[in-house]
ModelCIF file with pLDDT and N, C-alpha, C, O atoms, coordinates in Angstrom:
data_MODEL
#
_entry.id   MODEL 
#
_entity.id                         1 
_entity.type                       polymer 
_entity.pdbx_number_of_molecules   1 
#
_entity_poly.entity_id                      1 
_entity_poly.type                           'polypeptide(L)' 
_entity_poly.nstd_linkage                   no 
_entity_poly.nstd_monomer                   no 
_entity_poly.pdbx_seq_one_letter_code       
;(UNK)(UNK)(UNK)(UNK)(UNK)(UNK)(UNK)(UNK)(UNK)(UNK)(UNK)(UNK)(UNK)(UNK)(UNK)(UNK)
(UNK)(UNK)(UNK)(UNK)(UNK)(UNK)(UNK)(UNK)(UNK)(UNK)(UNK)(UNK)(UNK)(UNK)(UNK)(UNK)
(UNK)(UNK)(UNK)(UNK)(UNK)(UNK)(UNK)(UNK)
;
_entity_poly.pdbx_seq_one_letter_code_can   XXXXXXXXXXXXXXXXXXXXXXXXXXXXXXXXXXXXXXXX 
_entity_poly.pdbx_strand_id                 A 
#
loop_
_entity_poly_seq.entity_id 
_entity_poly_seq.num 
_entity_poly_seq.mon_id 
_entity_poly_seq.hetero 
1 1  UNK n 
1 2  UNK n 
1 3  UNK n 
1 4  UNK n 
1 5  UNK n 
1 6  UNK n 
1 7  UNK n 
1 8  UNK n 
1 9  UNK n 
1 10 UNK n 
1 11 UNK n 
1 12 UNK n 
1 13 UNK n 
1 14 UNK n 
1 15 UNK n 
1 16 UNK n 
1 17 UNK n 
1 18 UNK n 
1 19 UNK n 
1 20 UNK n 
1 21 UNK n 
1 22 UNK n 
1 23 UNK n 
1 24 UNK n 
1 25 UNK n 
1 26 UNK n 
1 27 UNK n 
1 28 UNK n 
1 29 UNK n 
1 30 UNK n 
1 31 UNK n 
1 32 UNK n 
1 33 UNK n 
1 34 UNK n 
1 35 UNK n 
1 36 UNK n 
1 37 UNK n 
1 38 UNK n 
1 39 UNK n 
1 40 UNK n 
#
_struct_asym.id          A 
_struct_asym.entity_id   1 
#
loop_
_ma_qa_metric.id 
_ma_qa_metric.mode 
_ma_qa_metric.name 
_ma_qa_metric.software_group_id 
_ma_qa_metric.type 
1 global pLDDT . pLDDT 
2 local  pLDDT . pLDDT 
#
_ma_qa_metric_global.metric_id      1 
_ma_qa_metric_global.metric_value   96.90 
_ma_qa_metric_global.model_id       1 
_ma_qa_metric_global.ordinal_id     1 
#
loop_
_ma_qa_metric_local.label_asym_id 
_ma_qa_metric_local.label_comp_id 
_ma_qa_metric_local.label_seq_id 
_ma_qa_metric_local.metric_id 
_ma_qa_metric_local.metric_value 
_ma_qa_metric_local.model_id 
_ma_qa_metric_local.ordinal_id 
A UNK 1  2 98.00 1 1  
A UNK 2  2 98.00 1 2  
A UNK 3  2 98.00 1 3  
A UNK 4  2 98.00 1 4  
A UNK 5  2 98.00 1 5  
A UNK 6  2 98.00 1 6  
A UNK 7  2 97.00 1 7  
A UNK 8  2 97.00 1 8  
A UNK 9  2 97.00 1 9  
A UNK 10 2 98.00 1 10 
A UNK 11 2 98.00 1 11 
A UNK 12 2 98.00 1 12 
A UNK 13 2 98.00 1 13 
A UNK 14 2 98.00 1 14 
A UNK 15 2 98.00 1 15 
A UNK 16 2 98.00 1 16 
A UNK 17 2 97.00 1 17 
A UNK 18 2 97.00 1 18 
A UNK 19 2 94.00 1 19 
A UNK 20 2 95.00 1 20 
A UNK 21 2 96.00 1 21 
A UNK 22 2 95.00 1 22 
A UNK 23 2 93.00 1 23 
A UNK 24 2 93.00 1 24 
A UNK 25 2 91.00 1 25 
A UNK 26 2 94.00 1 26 
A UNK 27 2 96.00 1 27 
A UNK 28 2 97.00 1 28 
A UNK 29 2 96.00 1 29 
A UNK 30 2 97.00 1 30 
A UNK 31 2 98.00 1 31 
A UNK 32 2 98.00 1 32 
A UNK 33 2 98.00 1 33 
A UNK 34 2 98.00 1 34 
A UNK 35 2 98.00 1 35 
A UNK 36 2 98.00 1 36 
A UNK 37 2 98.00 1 37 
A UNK 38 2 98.00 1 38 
A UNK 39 2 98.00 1 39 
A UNK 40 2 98.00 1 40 
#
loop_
_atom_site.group_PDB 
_atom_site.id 
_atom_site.type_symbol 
_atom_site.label_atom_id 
_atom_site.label_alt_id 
_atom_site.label_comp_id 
_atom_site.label_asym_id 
_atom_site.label_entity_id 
_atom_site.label_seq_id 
_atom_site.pdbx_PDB_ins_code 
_atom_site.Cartn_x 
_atom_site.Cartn_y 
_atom_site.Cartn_z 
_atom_site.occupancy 
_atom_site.B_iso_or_equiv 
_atom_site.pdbx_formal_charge 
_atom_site.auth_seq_id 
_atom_site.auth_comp_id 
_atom_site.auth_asym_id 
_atom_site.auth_atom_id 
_atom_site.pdbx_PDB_model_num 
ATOM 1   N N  . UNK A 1 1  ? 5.963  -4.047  -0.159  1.00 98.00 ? 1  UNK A N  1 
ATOM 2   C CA . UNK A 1 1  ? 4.995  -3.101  -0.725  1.00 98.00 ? 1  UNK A CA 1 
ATOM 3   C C  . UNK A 1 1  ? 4.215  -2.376  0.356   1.00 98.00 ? 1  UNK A C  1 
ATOM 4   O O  . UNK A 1 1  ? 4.295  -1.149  0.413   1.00 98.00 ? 1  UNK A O  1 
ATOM 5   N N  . UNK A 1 2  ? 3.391  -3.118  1.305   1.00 98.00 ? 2  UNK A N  1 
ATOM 6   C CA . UNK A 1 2  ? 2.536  -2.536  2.198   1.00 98.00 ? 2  UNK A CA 1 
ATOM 7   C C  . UNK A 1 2  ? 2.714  -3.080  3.465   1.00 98.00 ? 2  UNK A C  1 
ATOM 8   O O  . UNK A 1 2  ? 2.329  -4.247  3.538   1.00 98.00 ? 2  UNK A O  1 
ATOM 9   N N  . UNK A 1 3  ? 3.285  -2.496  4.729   1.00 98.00 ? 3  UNK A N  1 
ATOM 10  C CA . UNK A 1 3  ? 3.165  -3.094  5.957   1.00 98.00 ? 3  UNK A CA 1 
ATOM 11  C C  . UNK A 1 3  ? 1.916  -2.493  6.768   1.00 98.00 ? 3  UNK A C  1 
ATOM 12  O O  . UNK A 1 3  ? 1.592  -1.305  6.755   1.00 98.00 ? 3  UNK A O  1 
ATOM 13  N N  . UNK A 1 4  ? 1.259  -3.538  7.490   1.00 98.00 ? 4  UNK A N  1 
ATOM 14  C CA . UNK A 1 4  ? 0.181  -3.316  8.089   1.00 98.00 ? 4  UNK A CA 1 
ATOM 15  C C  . UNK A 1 4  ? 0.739  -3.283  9.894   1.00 98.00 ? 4  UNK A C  1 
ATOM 16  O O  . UNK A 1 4  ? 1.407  -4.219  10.336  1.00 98.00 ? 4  UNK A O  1 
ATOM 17  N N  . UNK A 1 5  ? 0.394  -2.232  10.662  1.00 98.00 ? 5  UNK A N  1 
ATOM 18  C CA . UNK A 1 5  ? 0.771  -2.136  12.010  1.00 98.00 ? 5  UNK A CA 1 
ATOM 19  C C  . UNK A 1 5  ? -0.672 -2.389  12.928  1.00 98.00 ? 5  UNK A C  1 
ATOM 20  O O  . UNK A 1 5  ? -1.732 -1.784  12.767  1.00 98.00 ? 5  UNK A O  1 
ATOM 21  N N  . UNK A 1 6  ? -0.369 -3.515  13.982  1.00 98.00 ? 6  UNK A N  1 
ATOM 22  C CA . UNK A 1 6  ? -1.538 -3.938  14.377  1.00 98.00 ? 6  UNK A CA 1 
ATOM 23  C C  . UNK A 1 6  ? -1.824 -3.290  16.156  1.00 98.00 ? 6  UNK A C  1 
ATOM 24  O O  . UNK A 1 6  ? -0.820 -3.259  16.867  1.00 98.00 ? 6  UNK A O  1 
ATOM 25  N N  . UNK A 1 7  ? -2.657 -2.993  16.538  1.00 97.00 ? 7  UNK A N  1 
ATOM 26  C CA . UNK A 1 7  ? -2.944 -2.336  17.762  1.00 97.00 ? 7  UNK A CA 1 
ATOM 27  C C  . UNK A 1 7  ? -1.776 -3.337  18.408  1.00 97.00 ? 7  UNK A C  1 
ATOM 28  O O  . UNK A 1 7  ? -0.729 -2.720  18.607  1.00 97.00 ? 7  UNK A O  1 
ATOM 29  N N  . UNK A 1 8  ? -1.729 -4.635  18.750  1.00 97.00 ? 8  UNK A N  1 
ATOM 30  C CA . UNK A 1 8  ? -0.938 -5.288  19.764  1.00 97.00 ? 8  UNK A CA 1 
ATOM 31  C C  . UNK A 1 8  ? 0.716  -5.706  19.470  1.00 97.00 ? 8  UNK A C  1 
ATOM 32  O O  . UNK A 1 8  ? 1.448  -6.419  20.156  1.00 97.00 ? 8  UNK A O  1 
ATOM 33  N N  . UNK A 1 9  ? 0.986  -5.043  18.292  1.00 97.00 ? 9  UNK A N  1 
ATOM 34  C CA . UNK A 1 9  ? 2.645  -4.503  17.728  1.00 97.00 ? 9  UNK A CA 1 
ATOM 35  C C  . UNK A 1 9  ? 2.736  -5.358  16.927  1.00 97.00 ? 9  UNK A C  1 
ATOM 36  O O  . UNK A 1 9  ? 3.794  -5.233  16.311  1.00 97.00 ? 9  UNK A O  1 
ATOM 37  N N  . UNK A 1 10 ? 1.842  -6.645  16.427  1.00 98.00 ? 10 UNK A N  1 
ATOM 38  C CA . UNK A 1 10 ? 1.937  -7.285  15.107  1.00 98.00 ? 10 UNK A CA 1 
ATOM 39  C C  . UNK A 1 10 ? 2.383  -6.736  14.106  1.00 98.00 ? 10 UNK A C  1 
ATOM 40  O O  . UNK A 1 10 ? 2.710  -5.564  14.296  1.00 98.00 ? 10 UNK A O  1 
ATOM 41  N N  . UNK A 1 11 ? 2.563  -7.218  12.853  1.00 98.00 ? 11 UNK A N  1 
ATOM 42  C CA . UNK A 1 11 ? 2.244  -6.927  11.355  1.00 98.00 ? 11 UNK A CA 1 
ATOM 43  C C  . UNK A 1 11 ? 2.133  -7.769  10.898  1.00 98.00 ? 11 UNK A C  1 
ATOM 44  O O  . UNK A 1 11 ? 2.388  -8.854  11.420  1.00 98.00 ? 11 UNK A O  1 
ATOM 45  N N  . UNK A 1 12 ? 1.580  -7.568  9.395   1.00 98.00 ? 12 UNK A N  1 
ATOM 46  C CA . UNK A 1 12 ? 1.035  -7.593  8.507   1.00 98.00 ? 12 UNK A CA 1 
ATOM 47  C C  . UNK A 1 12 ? 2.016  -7.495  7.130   1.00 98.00 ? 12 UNK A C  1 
ATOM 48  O O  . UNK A 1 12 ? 2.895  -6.633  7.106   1.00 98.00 ? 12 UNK A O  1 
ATOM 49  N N  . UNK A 1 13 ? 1.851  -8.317  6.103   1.00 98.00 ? 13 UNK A N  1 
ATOM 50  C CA . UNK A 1 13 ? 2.841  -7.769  4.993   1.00 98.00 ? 13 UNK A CA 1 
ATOM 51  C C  . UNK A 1 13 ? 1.705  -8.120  3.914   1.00 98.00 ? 13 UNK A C  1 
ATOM 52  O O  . UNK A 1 13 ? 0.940  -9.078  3.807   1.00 98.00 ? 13 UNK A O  1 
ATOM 53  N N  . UNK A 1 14 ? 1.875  -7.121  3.267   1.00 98.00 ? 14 UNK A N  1 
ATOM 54  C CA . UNK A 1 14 ? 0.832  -7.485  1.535   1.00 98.00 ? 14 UNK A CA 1 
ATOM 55  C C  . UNK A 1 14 ? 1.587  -6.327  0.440   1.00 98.00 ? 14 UNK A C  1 
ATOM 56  O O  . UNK A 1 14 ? 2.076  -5.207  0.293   1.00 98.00 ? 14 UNK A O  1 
ATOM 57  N N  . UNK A 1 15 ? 1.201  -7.709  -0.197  1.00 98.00 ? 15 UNK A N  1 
ATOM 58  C CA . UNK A 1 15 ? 1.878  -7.189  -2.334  1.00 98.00 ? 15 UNK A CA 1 
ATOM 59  C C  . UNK A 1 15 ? 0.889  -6.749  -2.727  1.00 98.00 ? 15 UNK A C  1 
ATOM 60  O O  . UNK A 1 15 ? -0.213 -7.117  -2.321  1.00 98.00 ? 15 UNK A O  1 
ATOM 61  N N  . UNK A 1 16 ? 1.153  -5.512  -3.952  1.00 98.00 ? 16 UNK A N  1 
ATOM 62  C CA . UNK A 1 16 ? -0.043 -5.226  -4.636  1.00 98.00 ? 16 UNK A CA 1 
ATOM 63  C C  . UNK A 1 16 ? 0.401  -5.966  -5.733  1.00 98.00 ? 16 UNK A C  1 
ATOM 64  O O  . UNK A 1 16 ? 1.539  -6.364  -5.985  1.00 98.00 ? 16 UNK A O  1 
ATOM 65  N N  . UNK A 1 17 ? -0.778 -6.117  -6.435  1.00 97.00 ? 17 UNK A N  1 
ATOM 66  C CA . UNK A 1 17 ? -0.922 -7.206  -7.838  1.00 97.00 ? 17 UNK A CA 1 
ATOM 67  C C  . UNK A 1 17 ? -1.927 -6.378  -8.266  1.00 97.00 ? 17 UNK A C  1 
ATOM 68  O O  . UNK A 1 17 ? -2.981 -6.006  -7.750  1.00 97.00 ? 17 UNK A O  1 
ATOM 69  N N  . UNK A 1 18 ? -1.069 -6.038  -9.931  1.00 97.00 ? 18 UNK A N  1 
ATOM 70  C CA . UNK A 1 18 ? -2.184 -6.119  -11.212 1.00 97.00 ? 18 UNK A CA 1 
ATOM 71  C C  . UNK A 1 18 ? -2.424 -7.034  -12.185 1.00 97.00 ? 18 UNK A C  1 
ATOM 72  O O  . UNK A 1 18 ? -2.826 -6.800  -13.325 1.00 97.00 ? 18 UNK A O  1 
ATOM 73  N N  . UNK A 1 19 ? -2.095 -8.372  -11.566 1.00 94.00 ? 19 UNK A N  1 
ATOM 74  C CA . UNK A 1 19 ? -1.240 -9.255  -12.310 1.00 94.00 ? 19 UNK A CA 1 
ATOM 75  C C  . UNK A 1 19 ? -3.105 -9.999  -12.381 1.00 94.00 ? 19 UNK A C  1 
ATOM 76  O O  . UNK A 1 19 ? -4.162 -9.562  -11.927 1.00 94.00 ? 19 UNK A O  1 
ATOM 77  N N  . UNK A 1 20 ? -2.723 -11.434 -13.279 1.00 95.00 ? 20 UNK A N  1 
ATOM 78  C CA . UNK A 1 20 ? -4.360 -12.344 -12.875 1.00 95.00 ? 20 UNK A CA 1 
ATOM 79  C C  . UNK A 1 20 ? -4.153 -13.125 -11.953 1.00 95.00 ? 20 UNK A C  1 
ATOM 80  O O  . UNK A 1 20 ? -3.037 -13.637 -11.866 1.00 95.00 ? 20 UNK A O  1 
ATOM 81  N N  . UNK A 1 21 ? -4.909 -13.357 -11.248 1.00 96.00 ? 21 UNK A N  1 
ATOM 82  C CA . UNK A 1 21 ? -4.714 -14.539 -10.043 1.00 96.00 ? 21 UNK A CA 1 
ATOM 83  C C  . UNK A 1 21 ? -4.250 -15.554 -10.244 1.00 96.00 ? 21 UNK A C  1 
ATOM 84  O O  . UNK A 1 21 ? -4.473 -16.285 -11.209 1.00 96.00 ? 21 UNK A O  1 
ATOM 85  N N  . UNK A 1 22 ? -3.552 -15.733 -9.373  1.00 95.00 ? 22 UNK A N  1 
ATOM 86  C CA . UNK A 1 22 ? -2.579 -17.045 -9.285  1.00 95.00 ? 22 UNK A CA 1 
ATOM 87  C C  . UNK A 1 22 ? -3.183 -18.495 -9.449  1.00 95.00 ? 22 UNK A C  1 
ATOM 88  O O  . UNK A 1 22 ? -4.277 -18.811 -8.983  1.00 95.00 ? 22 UNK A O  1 
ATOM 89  N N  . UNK A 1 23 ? -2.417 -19.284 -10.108 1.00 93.00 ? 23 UNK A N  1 
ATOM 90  C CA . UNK A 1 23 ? -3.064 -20.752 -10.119 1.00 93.00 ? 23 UNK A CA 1 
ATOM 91  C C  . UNK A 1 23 ? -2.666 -21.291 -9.143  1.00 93.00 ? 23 UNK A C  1 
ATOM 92  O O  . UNK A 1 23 ? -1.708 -20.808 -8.539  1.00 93.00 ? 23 UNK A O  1 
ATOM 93  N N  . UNK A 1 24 ? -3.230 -22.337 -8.751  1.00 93.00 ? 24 UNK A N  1 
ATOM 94  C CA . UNK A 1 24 ? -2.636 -22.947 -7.305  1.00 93.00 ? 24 UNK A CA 1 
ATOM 95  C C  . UNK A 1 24 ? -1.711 -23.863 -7.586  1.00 93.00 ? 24 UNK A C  1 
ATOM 96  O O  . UNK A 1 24 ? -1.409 -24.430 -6.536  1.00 93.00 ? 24 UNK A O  1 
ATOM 97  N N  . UNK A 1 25 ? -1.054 -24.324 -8.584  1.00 91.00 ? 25 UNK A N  1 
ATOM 98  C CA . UNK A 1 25 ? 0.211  -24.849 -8.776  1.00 91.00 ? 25 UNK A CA 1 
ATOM 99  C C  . UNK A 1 25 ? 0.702  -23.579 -9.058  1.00 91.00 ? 25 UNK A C  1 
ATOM 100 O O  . UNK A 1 25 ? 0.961  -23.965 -10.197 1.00 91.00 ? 25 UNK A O  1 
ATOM 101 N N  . UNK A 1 26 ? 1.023  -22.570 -9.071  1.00 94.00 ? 26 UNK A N  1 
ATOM 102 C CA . UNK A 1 26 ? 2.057  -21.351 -9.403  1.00 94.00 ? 26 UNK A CA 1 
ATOM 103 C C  . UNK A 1 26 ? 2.281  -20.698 -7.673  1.00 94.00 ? 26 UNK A C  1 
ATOM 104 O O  . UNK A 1 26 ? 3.187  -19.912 -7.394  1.00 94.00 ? 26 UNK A O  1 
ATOM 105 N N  . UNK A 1 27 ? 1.325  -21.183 -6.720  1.00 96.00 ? 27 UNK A N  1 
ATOM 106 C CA . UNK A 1 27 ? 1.313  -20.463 -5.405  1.00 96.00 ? 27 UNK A CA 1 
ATOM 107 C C  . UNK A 1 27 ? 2.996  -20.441 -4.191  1.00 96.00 ? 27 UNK A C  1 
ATOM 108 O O  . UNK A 1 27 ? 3.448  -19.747 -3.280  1.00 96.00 ? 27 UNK A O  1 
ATOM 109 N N  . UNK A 1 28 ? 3.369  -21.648 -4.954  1.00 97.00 ? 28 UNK A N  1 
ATOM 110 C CA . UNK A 1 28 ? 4.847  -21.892 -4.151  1.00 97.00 ? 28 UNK A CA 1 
ATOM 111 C C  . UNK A 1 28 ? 6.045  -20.752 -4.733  1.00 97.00 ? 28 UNK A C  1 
ATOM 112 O O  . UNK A 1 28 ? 6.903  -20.305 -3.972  1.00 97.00 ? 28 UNK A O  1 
ATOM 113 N N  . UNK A 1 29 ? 5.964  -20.391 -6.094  1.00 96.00 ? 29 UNK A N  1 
ATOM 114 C CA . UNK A 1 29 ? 6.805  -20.297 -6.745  1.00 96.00 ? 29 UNK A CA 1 
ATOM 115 C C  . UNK A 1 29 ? 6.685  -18.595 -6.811  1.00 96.00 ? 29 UNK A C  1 
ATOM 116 O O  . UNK A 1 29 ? 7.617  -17.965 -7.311  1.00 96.00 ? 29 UNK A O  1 
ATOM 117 N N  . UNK A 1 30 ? 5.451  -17.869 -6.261  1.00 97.00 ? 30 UNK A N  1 
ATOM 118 C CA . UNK A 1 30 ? 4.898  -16.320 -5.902  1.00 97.00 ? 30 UNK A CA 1 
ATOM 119 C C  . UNK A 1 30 ? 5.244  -16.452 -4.213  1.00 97.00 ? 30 UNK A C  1 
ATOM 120 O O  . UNK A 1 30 ? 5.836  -15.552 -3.616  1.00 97.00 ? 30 UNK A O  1 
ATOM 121 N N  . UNK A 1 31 ? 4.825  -17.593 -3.614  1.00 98.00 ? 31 UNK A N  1 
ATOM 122 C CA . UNK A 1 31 ? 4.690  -16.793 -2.354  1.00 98.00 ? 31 UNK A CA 1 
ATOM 123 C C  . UNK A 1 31 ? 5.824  -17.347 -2.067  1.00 98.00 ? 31 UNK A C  1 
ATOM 124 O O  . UNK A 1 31 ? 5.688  -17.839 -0.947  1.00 98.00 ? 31 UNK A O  1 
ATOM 125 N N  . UNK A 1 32 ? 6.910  -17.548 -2.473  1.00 98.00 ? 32 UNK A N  1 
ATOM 126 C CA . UNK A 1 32 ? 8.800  -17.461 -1.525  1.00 98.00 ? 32 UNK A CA 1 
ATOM 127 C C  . UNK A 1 32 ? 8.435  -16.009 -1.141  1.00 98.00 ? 32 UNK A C  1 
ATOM 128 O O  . UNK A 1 32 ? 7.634  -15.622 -0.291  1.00 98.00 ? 32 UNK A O  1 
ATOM 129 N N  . UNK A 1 33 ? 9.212  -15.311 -1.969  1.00 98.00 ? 33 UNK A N  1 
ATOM 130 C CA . UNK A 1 33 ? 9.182  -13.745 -1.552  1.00 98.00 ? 33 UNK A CA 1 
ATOM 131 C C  . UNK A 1 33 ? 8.471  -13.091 -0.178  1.00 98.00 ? 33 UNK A C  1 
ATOM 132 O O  . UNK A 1 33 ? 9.054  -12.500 0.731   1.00 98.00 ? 33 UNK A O  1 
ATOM 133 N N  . UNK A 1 34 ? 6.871  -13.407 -0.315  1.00 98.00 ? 34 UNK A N  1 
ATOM 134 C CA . UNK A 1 34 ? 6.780  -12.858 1.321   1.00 98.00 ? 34 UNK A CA 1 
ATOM 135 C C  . UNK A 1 34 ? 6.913  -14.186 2.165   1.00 98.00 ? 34 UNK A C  1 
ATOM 136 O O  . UNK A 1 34 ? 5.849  -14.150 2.783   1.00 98.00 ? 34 UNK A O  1 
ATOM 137 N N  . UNK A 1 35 ? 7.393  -15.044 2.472   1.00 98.00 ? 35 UNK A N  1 
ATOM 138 C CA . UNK A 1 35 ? 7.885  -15.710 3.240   1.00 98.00 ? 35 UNK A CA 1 
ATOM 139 C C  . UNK A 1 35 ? 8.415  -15.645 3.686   1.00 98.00 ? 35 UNK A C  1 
ATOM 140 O O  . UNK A 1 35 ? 8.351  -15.750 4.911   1.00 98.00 ? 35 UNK A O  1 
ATOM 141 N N  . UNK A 1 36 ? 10.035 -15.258 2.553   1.00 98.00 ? 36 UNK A N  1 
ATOM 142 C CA . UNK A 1 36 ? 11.097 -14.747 3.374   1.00 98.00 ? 36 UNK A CA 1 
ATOM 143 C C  . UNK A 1 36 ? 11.165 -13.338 3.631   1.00 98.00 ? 36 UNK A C  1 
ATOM 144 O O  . UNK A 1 36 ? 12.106 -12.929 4.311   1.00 98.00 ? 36 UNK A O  1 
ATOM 145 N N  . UNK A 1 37 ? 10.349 -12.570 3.213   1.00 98.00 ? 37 UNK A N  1 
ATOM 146 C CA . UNK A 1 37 ? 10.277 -10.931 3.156   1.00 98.00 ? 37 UNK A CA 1 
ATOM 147 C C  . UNK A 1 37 ? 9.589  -11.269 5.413   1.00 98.00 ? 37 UNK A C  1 
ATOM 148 O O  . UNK A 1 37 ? 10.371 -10.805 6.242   1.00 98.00 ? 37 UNK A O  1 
ATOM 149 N N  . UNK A 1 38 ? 8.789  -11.716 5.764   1.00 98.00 ? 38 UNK A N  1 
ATOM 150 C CA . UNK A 1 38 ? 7.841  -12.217 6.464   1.00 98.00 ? 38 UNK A CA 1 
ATOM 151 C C  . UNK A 1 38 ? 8.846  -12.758 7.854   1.00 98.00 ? 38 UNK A C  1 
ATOM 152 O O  . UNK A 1 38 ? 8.628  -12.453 9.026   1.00 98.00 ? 38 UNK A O  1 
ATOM 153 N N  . UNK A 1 39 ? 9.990  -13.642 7.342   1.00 98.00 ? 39 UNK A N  1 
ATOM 154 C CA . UNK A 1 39 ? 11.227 -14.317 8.180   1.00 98.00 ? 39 UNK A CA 1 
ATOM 155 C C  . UNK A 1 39 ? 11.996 -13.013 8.456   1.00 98.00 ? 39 UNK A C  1 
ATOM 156 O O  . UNK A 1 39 ? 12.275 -12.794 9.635   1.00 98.00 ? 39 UNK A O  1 
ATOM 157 N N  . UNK A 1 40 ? 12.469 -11.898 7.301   1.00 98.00 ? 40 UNK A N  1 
ATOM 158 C CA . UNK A 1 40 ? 13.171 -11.182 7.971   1.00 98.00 ? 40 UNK A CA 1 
ATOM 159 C C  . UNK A 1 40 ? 12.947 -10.084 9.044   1.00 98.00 ? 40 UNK A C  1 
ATOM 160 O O  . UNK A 1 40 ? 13.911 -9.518  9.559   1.00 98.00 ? 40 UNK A O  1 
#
């Protein structure tokens, strides 16, 4: 969705959500995706 470029050549990755906030037993099962979005 959004890559963030950092002065020292980092990044950054963020999802937009209109969704309701996540429960913290649901947090494994949302955050695969940028994990591996994050690995590649």
């Amino acid at each position: 969705d959004l890559t963030q470029y950092h002065s020292d050549g980092s990044i950054s990755l963020w999802d937009w959500k209109t969704s309701s906030n996540y429960k913290k037993s649901d947090l494994l099962s949302h955050g695969r995706q940028l994990v591996l979005y994050a690995m590649a």
